[in-house]
C-alpha atoms as a PDB file:
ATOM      1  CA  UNK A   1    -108.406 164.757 108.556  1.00  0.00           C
ATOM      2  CA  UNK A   2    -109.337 163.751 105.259  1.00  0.00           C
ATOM      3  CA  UNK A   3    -112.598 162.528 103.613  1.00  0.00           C
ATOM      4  CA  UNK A   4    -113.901 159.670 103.696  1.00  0.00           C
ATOM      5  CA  UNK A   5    -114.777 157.440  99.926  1.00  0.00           C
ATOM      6  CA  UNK A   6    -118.111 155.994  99.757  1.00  0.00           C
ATOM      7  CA  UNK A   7    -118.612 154.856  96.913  1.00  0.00           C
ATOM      8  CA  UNK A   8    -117.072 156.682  93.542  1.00  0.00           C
ATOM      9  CA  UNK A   9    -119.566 159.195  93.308  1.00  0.00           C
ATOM     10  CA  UNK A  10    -119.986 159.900  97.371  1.00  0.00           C
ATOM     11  CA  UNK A  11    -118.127 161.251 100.170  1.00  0.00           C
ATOM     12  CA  UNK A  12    -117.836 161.986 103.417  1.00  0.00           C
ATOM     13  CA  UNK A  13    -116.093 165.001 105.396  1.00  0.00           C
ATOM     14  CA  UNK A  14    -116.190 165.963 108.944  1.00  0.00           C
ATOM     15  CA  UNK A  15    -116.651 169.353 109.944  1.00  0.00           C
ATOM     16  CA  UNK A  16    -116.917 171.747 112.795  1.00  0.00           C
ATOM     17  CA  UNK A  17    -120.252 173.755 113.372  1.00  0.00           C
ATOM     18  CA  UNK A  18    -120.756 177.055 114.793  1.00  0.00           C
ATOM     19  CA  UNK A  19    -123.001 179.797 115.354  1.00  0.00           C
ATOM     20  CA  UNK A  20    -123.263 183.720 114.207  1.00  0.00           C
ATOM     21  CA  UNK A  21    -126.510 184.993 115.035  1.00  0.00           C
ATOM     22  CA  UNK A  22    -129.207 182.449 114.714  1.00  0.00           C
ATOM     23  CA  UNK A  23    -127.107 180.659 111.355  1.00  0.00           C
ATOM     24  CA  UNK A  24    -125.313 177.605 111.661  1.00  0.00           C
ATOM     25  CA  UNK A  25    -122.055 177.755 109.992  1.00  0.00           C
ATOM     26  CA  UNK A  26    -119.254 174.856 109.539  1.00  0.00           C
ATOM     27  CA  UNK A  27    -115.943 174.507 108.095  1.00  0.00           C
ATOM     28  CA  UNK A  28    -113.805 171.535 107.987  1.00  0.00           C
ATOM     29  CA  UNK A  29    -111.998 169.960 110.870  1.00  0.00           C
ATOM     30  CA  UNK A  30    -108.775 169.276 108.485  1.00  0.00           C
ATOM     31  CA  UNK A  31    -108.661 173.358 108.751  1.00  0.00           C
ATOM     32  CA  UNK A  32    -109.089 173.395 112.552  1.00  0.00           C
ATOM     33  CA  UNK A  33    -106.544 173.503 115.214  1.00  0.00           C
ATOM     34  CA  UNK A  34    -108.321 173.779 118.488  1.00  0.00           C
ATOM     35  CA  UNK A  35    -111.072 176.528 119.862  1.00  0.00           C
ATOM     36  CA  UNK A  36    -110.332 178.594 122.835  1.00  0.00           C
ATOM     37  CA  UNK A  37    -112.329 180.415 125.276  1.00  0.00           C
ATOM     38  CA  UNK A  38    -113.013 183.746 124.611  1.00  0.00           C
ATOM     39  CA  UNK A  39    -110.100 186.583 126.168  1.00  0.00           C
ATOM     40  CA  UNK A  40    -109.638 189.920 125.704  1.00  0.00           C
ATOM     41  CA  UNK A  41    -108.330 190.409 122.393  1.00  0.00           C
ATOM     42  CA  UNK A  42    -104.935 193.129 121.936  1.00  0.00           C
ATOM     43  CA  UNK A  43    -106.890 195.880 119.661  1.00  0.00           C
ATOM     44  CA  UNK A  44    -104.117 196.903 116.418  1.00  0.00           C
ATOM     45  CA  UNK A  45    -104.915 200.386 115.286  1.00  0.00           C
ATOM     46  CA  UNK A  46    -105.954 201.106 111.783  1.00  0.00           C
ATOM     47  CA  UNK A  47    -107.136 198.003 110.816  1.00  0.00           C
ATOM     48  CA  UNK A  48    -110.460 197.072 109.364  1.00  0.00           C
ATOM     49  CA  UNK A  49    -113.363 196.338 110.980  1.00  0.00           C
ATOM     50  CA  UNK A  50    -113.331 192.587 111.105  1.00  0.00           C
ATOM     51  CA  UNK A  51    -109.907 192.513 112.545  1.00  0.00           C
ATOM     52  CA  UNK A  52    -110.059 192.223 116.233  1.00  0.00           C
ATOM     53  CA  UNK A  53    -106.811 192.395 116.543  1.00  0.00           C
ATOM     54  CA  UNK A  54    -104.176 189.886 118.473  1.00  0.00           C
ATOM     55  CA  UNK A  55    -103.426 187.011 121.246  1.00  0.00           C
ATOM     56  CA  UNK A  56    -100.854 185.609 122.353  1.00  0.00           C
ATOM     57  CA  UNK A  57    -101.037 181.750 121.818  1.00  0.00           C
ATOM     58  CA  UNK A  58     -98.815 180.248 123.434  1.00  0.00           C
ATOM     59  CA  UNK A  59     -95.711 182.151 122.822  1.00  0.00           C
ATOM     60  CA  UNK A  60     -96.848 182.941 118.927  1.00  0.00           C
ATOM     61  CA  UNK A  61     -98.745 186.054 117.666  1.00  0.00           C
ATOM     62  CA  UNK A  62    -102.394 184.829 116.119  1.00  0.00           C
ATOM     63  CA  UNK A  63    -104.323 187.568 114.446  1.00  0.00           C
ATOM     64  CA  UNK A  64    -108.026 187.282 115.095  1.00  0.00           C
ATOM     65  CA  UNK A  65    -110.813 188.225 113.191  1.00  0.00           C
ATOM     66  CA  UNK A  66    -114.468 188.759 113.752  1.00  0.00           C
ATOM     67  CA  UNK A  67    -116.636 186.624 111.737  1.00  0.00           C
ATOM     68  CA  UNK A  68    -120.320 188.801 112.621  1.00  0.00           C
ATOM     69  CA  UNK A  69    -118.255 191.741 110.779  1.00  0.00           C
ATOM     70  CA  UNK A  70    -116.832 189.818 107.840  1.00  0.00           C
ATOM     71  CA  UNK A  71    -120.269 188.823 107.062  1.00  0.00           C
ATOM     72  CA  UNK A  72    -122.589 192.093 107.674  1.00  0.00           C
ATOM     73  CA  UNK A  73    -124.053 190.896 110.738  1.00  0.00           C
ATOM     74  CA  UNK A  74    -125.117 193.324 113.359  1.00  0.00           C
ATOM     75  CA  UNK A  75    -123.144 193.193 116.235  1.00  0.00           C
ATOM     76  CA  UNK A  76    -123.359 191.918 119.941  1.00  0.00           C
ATOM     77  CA  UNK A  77    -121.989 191.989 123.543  1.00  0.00           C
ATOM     78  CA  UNK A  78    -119.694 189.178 123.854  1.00  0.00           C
ATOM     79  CA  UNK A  79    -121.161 185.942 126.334  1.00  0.00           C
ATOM     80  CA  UNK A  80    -119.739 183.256 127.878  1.00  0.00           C
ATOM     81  CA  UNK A  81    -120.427 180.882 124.912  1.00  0.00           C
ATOM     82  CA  UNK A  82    -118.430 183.244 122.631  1.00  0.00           C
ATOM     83  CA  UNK A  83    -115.232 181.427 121.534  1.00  0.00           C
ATOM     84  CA  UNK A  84    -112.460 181.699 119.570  1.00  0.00           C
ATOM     85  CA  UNK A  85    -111.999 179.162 116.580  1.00  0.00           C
ATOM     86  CA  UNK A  86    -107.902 178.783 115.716  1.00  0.00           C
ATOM     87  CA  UNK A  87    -107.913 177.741 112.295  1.00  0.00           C
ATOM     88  CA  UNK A  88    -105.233 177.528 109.177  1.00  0.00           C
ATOM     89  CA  UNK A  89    -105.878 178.827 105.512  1.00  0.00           C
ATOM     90  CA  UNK A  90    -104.327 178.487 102.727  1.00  0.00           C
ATOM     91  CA  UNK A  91    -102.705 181.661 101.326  1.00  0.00           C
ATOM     92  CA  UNK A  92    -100.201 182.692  98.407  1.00  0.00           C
ATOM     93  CA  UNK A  93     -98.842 179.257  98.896  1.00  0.00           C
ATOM     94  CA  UNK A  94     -98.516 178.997 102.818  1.00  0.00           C
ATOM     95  CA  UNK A  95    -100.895 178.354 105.544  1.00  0.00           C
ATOM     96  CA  UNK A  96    -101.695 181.265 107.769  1.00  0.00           C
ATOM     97  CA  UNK A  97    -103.005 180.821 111.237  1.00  0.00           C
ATOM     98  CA  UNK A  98    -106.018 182.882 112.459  1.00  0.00           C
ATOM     99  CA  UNK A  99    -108.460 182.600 114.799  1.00  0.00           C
ATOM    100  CA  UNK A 100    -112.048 183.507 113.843  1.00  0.00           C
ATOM    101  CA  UNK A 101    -114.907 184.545 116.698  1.00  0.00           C
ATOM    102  CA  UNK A 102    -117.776 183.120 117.131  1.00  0.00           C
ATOM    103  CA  UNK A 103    -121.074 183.030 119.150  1.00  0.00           C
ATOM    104  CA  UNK A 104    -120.216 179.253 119.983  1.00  0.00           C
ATOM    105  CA  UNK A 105    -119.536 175.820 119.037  1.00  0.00           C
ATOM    106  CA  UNK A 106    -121.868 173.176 118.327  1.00  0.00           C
ATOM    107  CA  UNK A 107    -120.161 169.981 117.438  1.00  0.00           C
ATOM    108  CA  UNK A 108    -118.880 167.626 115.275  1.00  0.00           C
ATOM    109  CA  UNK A 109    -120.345 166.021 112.824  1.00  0.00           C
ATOM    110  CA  UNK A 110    -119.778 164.280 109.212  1.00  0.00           C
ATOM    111  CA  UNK A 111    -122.038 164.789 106.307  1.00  0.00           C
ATOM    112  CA  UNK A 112    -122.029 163.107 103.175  1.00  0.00           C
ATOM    113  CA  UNK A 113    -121.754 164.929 100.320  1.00  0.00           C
ATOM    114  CA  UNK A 114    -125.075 163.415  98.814  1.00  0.00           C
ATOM    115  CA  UNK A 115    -126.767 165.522 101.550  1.00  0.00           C
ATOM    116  CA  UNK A 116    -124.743 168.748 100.772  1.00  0.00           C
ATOM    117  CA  UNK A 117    -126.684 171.151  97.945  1.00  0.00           C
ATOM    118  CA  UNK A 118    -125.055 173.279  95.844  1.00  0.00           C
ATOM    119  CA  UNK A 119    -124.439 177.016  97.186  1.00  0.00           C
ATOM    120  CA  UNK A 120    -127.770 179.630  96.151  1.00  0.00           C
ATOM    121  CA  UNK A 121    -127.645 181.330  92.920  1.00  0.00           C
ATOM    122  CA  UNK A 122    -128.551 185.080  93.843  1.00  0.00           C
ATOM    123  CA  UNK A 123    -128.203 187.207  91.046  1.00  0.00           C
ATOM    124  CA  UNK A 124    -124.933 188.042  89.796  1.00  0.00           C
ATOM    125  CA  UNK A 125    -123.715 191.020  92.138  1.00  0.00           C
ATOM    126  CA  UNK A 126    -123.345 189.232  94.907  1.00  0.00           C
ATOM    127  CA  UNK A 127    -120.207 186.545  95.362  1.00  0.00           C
ATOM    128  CA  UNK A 128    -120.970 184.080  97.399  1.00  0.00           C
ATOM    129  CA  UNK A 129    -117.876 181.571  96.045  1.00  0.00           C
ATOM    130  CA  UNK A 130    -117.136 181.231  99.801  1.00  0.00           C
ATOM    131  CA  UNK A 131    -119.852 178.749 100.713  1.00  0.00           C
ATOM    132  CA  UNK A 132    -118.987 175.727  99.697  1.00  0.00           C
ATOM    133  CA  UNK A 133    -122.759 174.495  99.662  1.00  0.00           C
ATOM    134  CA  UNK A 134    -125.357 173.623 102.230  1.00  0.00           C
ATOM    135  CA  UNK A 135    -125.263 170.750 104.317  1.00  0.00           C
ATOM    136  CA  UNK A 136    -128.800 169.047 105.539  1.00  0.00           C
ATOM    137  CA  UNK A 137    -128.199 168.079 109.465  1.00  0.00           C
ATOM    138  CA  UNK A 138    -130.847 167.122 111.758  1.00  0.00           C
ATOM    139  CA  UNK A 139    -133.461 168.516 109.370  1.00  0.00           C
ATOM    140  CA  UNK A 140    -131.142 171.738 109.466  1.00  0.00           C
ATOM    141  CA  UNK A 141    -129.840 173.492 106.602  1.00  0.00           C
ATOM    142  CA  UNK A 142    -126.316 174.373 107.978  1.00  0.00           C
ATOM    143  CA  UNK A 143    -123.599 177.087 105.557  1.00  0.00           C
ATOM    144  CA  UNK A 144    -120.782 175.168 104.764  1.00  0.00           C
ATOM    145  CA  UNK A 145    -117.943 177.619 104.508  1.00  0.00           C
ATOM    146  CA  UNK A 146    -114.569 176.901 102.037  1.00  0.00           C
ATOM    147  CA  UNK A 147    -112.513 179.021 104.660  1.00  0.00           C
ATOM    148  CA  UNK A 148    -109.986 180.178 102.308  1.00  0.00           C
ATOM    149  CA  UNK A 149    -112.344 181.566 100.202  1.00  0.00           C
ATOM    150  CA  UNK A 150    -114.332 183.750 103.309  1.00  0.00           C
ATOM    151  CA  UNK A 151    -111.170 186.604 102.596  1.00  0.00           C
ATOM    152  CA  UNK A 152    -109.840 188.207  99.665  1.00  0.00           C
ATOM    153  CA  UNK A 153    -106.382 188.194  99.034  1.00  0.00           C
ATOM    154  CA  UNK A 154    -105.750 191.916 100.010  1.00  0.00           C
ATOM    155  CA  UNK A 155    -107.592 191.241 103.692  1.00  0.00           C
ATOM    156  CA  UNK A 156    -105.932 187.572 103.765  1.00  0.00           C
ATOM    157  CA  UNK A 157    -102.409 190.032 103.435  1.00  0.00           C
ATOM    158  CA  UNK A 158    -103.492 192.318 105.810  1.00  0.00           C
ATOM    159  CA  UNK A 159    -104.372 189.427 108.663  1.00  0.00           C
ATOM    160  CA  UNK A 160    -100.800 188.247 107.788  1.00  0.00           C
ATOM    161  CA  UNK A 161     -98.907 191.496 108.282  1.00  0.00           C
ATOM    162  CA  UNK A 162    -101.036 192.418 111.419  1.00  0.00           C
ATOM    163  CA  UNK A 163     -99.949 188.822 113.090  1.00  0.00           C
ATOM    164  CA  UNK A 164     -96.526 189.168 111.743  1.00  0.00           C
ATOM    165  CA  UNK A 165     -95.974 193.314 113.034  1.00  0.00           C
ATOM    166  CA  UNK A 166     -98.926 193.097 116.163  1.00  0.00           C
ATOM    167  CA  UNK A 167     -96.486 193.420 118.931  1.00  0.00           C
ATOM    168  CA  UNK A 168     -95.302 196.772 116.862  1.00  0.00           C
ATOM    169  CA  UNK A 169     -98.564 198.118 115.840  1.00  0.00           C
ATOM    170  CA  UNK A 170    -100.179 197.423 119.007  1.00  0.00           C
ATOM    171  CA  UNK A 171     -97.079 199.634 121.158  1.00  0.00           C
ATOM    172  CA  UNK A 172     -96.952 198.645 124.873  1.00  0.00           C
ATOM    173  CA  UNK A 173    -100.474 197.106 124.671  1.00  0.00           C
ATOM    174  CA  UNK A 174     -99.651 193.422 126.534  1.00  0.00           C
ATOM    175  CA  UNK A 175    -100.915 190.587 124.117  1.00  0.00           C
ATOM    176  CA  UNK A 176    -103.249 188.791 126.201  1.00  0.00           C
ATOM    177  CA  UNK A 177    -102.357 185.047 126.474  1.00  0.00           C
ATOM    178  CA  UNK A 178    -104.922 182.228 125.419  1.00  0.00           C
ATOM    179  CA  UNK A 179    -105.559 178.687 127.121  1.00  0.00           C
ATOM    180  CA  UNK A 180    -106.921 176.252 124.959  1.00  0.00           C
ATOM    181  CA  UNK A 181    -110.591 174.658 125.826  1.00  0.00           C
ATOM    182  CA  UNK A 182    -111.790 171.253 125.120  1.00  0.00           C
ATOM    183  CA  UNK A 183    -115.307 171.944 123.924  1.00  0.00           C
ATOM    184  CA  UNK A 184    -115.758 169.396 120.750  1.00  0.00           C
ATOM    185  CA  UNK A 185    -114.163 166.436 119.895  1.00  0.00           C
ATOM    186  CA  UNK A 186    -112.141 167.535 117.016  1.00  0.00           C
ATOM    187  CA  UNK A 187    -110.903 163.985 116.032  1.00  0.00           C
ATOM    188  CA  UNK A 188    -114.934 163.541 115.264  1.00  0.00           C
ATOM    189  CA  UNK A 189    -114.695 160.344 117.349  1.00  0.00           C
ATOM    190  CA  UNK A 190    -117.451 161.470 119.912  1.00  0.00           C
ATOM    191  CA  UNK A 191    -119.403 164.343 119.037  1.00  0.00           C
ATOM    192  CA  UNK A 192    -120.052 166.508 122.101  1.00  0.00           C
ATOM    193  CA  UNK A 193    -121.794 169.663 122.756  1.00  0.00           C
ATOM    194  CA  UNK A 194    -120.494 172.990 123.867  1.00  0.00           C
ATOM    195  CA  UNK A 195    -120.516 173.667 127.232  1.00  0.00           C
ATOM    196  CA  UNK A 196    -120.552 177.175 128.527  1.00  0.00           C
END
């Protein structure tokens, strides 16, 4: 999906909000393939802690990754709202498909980029070059995240090679297929809730 033209100095994008914790995150719905209901995730040895590991989507290996991790957050026991997000990024040229968990979805929604502030300067130790900048929604401040920016190029090549050698890595372990659930409107044309 692509943005919308205002006027010459205003956009609009649509984008896909979820939650980690009590923070509302979003990333576009051009980057978004579809979010599943939570399975149980194929664990791959030796990997780092955000890496969940692998499912089986349909007939194609998708790594998945743990968004609470990548960002510090503490973790938590997994509910009934916790979902997994299937999205592509842009890496080394190609688009890589992941799938990111989350606490849930909220909606869709599109936000012009009048009412999106720039990211918050916080010293210079800490690199925060993957929020895009922070949308205002229903008197909400809400993280907008520039996906391919969330993982460095050495974890971006390790989520490839575990989705491209998980059946290996993971031995005998089965890979856990995936059925797809329609919980938001991804074309942005009604906005919905997520049910659990």
């Amino acid at each position: 999906m692509t943005s919308t033209i205002n006027t010459k100095d205003t956009y609009t994008d649509t984008y896909l909000t979820f939650t980690l914790e009590e923070e509302i995150f979003a990333v576009e719905v051009a980057n978004v393939r579809e979010v599943l209901d939570y399975i149980t995730i194929t664990k791959v040895p030796r990997t780092p802690d955000f890496m969940r590991g692998v499912i089986n989507l349909r007939g194609a290996v998708v790594p998945v990754v743990d968004m609470r991790a990548r960002f510090g957050m503490p973790q938590t026991d997994d509910t009934v709202d916790t979902c997994i997000i299937v999205m592509e990024i842009s890496y080394d040229g190609e688009s890589t498909v992941i799938g990111a968990v989350a606490d849930s979805v909220n909606e869709v929604f599109d936000v012009s980029s009048e009412n999106i502030e720039p990211p918050p300067k916080i010293g210079t130790s800490l690199d925060l070059e993957f929020i895009k900048g922070m949308g205002k929604y229903n008197d909400q401040f809400i993280i907008i995240l520039d996906i391919n920016k969330v993982f460095s190029d050495l974890e971006l090549e390790i989520v490839k090679e575990v989705g491209e050698h998980a059946p290996l890595l993971a031995g005998e372990a089965p890979l856990y297929e995936a059925a797809s659930v329609n919980t938001v409107d991804l074309d942005g044309d009604a906005p919905a809730e997520a049910t659990p």
